[in-house]
PDB file of N, CA and C in Angstrom:
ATOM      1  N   UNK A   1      19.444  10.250 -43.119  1.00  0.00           N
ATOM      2  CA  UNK A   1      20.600  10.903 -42.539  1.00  0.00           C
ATOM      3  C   UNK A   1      21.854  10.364 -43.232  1.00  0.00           C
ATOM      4  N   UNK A   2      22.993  11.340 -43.339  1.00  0.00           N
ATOM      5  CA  UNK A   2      24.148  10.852 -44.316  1.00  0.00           C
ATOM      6  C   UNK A   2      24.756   9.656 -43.329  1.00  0.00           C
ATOM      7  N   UNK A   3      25.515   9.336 -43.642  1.00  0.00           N
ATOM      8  CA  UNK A   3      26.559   8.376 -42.912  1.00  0.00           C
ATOM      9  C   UNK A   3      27.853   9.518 -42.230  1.00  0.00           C
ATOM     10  N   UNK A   4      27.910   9.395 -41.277  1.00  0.00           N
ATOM     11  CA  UNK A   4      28.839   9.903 -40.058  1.00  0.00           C
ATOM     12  C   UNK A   4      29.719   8.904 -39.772  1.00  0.00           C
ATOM     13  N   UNK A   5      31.136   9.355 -39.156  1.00  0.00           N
ATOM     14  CA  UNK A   5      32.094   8.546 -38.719  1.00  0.00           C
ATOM     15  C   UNK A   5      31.568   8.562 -37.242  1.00  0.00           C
ATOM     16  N   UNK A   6      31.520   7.818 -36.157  1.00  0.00           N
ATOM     17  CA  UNK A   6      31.457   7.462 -34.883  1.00  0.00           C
ATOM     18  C   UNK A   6      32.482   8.253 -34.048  1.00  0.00           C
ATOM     19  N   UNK A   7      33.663   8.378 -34.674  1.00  0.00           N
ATOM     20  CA  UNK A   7      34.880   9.202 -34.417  1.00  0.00           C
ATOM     21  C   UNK A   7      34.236  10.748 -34.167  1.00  0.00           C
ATOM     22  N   UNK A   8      33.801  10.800 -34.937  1.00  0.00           N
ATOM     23  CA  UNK A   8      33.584  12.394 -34.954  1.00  0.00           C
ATOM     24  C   UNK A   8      32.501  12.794 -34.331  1.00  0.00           C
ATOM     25  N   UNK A   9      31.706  11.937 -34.222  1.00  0.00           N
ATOM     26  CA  UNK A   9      30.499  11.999 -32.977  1.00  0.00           C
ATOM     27  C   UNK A   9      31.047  12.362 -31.580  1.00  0.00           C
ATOM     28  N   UNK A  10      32.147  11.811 -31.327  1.00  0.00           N
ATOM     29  CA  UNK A  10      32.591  12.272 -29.587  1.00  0.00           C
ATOM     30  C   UNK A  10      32.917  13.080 -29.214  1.00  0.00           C
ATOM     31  N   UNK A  11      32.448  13.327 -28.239  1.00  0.00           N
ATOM     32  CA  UNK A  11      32.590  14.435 -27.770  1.00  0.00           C
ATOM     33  C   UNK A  11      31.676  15.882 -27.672  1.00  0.00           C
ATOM     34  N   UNK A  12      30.922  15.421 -28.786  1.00  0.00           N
ATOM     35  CA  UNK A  12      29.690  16.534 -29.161  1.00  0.00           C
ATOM     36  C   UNK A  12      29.091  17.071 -28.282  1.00  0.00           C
ATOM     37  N   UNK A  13      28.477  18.223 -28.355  1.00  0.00           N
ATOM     38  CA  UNK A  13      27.459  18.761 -27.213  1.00  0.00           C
ATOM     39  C   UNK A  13      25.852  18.257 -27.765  1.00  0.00           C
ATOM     40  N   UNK A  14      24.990  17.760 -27.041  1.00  0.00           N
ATOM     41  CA  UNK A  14      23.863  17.379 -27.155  1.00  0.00           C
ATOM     42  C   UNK A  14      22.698  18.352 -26.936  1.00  0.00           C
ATOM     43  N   UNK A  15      21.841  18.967 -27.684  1.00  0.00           N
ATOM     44  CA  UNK A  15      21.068  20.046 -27.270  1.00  0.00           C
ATOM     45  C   UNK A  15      19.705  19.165 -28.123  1.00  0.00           C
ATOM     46  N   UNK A  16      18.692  20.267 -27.309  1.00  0.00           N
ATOM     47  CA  UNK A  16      17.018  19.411 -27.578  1.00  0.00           C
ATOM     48  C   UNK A  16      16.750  20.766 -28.820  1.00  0.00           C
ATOM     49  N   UNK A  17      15.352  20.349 -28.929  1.00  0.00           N
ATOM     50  CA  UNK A  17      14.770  21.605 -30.076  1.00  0.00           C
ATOM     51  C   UNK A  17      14.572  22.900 -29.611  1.00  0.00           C
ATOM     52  N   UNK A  18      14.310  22.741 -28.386  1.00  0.00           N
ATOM     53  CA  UNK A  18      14.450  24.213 -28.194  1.00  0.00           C
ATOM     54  C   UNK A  18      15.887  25.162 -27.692  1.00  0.00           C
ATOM     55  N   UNK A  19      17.239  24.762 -27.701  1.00  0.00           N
ATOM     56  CA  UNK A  19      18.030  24.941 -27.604  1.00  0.00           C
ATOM     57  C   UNK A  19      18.711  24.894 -26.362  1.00  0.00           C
ATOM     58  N   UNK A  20      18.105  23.753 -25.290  1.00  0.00           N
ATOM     59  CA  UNK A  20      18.330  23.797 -23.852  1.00  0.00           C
ATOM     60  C   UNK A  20      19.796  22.686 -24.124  1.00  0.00           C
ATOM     61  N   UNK A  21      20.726  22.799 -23.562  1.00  0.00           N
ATOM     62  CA  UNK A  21      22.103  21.649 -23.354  1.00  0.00           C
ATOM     63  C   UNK A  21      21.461  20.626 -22.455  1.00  0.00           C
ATOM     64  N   UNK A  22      21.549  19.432 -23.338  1.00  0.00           N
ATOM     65  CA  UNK A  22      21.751  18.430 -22.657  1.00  0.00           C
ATOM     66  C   UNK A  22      22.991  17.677 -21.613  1.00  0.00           C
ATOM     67  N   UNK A  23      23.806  17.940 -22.168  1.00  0.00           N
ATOM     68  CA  UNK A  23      25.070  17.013 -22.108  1.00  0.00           C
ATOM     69  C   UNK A  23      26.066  17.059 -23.337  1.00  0.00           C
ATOM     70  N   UNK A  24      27.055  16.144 -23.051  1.00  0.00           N
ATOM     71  CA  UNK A  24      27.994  15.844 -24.338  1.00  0.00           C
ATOM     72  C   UNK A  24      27.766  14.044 -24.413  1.00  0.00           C
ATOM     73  N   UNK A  25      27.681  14.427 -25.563  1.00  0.00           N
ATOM     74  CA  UNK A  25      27.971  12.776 -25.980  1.00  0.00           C
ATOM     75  C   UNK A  25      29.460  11.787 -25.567  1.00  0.00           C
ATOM     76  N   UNK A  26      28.811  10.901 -24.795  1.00  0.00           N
ATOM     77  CA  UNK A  26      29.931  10.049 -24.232  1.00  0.00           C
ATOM     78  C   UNK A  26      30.381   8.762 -25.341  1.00  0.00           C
ATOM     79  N   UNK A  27      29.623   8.021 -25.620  1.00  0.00           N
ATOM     80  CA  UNK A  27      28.746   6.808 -26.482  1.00  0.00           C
ATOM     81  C   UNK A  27      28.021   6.771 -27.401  1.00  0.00           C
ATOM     82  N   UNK A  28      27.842   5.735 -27.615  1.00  0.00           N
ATOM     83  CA  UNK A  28      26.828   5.155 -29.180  1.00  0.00           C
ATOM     84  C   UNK A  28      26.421   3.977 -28.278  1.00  0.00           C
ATOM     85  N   UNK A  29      25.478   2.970 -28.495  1.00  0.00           N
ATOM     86  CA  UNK A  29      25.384   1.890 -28.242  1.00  0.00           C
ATOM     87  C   UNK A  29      24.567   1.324 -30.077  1.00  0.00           C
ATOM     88  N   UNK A  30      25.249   0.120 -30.023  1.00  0.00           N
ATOM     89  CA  UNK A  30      24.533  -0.280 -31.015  1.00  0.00           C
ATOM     90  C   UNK A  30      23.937  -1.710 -31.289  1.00  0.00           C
ATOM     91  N   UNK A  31      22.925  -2.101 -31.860  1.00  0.00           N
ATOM     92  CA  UNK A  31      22.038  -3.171 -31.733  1.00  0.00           C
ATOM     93  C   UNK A  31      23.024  -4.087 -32.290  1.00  0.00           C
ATOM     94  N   UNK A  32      23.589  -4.987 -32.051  1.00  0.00           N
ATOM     95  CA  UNK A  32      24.222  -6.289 -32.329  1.00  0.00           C
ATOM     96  C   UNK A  32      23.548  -6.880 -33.710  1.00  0.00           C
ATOM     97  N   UNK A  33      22.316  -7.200 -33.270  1.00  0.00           N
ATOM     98  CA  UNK A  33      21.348  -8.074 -34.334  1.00  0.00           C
ATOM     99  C   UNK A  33      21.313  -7.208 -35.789  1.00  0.00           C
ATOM    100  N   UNK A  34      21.308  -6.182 -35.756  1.00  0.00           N
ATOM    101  CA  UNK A  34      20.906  -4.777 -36.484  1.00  0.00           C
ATOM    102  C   UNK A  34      21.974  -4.070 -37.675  1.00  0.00           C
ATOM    103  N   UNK A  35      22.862  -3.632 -36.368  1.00  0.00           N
ATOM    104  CA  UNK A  35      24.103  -3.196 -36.681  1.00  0.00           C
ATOM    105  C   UNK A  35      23.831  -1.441 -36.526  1.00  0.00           C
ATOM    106  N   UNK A  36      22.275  -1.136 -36.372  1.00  0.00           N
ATOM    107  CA  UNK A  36      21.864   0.079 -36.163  1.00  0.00           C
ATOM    108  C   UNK A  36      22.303   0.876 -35.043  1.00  0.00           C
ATOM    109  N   UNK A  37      22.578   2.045 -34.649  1.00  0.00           N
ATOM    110  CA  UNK A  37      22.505   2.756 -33.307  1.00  0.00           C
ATOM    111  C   UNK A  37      21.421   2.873 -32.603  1.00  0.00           C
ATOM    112  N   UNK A  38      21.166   2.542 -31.418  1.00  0.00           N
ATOM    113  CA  UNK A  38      19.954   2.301 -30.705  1.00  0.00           C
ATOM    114  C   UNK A  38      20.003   3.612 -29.519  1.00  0.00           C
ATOM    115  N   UNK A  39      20.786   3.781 -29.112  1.00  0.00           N
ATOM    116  CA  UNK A  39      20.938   4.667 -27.867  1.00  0.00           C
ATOM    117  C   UNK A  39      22.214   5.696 -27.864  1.00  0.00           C
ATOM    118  N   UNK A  40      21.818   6.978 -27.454  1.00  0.00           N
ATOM    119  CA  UNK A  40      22.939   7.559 -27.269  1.00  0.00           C
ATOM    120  C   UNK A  40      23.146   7.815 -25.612  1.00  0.00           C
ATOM    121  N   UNK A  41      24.368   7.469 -25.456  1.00  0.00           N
ATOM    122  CA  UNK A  41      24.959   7.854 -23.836  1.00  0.00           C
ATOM    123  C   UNK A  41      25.615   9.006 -23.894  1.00  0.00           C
ATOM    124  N   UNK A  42      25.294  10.148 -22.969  1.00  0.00           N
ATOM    125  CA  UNK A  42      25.258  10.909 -22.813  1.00  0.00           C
ATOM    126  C   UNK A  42      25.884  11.598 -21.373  1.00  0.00           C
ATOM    127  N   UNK A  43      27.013  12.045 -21.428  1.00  0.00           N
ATOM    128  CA  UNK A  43      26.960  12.858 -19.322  1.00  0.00           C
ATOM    129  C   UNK A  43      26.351  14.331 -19.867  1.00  0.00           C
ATOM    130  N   UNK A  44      25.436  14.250 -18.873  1.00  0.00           N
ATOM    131  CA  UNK A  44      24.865  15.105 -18.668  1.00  0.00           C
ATOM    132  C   UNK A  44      25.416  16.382 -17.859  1.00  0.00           C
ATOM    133  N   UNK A  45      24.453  17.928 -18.451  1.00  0.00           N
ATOM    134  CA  UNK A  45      25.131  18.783 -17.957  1.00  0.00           C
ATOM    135  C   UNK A  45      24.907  18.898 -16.667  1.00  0.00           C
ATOM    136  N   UNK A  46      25.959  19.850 -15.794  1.00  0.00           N
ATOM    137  CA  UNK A  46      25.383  19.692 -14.130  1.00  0.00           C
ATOM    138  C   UNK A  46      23.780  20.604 -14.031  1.00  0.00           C
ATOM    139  N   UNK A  47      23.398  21.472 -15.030  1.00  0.00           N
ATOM    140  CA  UNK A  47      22.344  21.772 -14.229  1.00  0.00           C
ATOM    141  C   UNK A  47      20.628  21.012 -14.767  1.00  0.00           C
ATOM    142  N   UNK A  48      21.063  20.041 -15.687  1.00  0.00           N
ATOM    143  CA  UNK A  48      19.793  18.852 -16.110  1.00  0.00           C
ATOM    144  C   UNK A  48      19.466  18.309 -15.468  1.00  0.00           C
ATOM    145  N   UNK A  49      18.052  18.400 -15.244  1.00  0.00           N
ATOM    146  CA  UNK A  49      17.328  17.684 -14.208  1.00  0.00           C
ATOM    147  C   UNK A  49      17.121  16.230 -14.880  1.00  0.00           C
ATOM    148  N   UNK A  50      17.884  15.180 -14.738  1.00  0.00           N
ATOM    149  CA  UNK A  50      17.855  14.042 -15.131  1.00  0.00           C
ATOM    150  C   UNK A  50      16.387  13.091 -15.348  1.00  0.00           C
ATOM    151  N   UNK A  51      15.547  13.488 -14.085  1.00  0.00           N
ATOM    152  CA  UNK A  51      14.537  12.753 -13.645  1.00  0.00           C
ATOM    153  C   UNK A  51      13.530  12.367 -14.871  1.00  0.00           C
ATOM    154  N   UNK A  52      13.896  12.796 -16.128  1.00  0.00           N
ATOM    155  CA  UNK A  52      12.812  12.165 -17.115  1.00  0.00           C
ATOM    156  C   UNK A  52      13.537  11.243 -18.118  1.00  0.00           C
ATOM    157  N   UNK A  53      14.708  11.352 -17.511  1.00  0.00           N
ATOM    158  CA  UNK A  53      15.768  10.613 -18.870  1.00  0.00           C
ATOM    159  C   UNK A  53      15.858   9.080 -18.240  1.00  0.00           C
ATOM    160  N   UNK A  54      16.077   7.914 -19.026  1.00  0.00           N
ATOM    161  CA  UNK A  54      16.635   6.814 -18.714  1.00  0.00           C
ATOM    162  C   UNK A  54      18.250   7.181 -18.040  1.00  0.00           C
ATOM    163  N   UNK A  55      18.318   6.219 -16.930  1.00  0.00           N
ATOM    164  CA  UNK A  55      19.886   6.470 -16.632  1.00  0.00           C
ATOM    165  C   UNK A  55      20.779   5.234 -16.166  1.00  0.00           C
ATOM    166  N   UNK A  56      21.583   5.397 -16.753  1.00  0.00           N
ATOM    167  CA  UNK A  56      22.734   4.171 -16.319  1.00  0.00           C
ATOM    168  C   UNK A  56      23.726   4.944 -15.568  1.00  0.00           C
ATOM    169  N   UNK A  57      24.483   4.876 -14.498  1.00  0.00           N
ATOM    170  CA  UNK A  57      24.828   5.420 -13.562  1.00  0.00           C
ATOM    171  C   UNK A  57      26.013   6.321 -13.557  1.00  0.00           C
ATOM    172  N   UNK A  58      26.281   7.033 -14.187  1.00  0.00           N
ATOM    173  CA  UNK A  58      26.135   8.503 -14.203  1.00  0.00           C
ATOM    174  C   UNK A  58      26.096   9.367 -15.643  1.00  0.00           C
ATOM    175  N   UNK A  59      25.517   8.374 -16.629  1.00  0.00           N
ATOM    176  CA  UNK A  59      25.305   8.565 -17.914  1.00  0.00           C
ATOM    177  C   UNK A  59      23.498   8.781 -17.816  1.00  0.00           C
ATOM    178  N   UNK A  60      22.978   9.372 -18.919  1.00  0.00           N
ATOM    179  CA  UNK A  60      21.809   9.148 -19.463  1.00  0.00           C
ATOM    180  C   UNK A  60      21.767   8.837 -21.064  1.00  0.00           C
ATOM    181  N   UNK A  61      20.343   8.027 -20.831  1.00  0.00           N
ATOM    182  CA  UNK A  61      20.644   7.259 -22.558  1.00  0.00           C
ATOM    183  C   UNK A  61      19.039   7.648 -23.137  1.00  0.00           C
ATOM    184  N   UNK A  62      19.295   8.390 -24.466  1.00  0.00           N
ATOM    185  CA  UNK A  62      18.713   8.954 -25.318  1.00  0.00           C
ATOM    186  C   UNK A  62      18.607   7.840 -26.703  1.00  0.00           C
ATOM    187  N   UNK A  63      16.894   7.315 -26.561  1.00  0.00           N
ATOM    188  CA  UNK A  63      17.160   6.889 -27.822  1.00  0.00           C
ATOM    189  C   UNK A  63      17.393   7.406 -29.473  1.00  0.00           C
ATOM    190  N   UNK A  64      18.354   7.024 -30.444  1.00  0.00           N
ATOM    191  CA  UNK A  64      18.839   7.444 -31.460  1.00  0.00           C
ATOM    192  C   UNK A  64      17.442   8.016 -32.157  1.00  0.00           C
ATOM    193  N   UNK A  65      16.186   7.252 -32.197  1.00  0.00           N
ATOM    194  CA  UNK A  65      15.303   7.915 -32.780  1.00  0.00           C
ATOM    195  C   UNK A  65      14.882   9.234 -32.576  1.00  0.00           C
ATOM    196  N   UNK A  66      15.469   9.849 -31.669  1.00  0.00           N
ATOM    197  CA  UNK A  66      15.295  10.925 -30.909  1.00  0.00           C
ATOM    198  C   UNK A  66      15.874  11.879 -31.851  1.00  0.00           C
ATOM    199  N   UNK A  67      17.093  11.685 -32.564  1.00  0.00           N
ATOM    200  CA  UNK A  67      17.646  12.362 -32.719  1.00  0.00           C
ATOM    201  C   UNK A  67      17.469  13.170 -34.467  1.00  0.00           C
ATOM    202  N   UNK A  68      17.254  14.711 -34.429  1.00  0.00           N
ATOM    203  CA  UNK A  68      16.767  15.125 -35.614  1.00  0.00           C
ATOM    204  C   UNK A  68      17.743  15.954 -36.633  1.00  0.00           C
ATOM    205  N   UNK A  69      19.041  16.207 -36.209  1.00  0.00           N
ATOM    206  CA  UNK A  69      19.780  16.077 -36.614  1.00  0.00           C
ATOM    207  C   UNK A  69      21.818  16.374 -35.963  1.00  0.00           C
ATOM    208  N   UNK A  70      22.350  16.166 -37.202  1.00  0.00           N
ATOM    209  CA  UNK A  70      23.749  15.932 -36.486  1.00  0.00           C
ATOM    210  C   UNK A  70      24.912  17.343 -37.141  1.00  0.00           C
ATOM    211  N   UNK A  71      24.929  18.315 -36.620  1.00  0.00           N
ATOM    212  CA  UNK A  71      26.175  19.064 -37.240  1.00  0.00           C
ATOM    213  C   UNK A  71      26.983  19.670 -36.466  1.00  0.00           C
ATOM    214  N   UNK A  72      27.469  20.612 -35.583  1.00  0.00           N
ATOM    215  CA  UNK A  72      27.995  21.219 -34.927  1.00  0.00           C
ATOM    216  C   UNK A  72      27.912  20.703 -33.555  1.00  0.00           C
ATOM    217  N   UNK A  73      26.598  20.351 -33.401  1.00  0.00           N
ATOM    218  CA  UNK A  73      25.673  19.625 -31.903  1.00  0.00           C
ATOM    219  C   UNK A  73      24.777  18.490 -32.915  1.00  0.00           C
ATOM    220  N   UNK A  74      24.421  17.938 -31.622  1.00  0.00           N
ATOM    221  CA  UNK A  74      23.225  16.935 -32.108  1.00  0.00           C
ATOM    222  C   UNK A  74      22.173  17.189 -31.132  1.00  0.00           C
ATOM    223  N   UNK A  75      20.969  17.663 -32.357  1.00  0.00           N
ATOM    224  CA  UNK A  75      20.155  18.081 -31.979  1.00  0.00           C
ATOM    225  C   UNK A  75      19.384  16.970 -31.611  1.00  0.00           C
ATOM    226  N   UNK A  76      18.137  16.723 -30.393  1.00  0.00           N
ATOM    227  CA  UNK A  76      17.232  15.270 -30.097  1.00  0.00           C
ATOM    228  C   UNK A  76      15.882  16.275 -29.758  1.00  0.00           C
ATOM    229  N   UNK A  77      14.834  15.002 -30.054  1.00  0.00           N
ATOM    230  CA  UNK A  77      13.442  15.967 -29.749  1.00  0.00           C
ATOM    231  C   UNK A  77      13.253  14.904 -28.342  1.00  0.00           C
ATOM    232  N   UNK A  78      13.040  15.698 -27.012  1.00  0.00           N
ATOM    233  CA  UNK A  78      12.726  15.230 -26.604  1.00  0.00           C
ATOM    234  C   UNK A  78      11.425  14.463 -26.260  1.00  0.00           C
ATOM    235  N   UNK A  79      10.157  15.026 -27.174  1.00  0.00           N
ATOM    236  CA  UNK A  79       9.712  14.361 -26.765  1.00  0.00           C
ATOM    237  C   UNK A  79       8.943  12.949 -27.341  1.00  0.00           C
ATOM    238  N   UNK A  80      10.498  12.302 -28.614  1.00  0.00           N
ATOM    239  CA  UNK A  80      10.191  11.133 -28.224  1.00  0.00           C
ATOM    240  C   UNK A  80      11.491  10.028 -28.149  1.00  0.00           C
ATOM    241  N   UNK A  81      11.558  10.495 -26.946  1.00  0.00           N
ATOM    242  CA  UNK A  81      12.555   9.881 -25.559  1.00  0.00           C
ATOM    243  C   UNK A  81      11.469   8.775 -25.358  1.00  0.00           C
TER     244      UNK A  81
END
């Protein structure tokens, strides 16, 4: 994947492979040790049924490996959440 500014990541709309809305991107979290992105935080849309996502309280967090690519939206496969 190219290198992206973090800047320009916010705000994004988050959609899966089959074109369902997740949310918008709130966050990045990133591994300290690494320097890698590990997780994306996410608010979710009101009608996502949260119940399969990790959640920190009123965010959900999508790991970065998830994610298959970045242009207009960022696309994530869910299924490997």
């Amino acid at each position: 994947m190219k290198r992206i500014s973090a800047q320009k990541l916010s705000d994004k709309m988050v959609m899966d492979l089959e074109g369902s809305e997740i949310g918008i991107l709130h966050n990045v979290v990133v591994d300290a040790a690494t320097g890698l992105l590990s997780e994306l935080v996410i608010k979710p849309a009101a009608e996502l049924d949260t119940s399969g996502f990790k959640e920190e309280g009123e965010y959900i967090l999508i790991p970065f490996q998830a994610v298959k690519a970045i242009k207009d939206v960022i696309i994530v496969d869910r299924e490997e959440e």
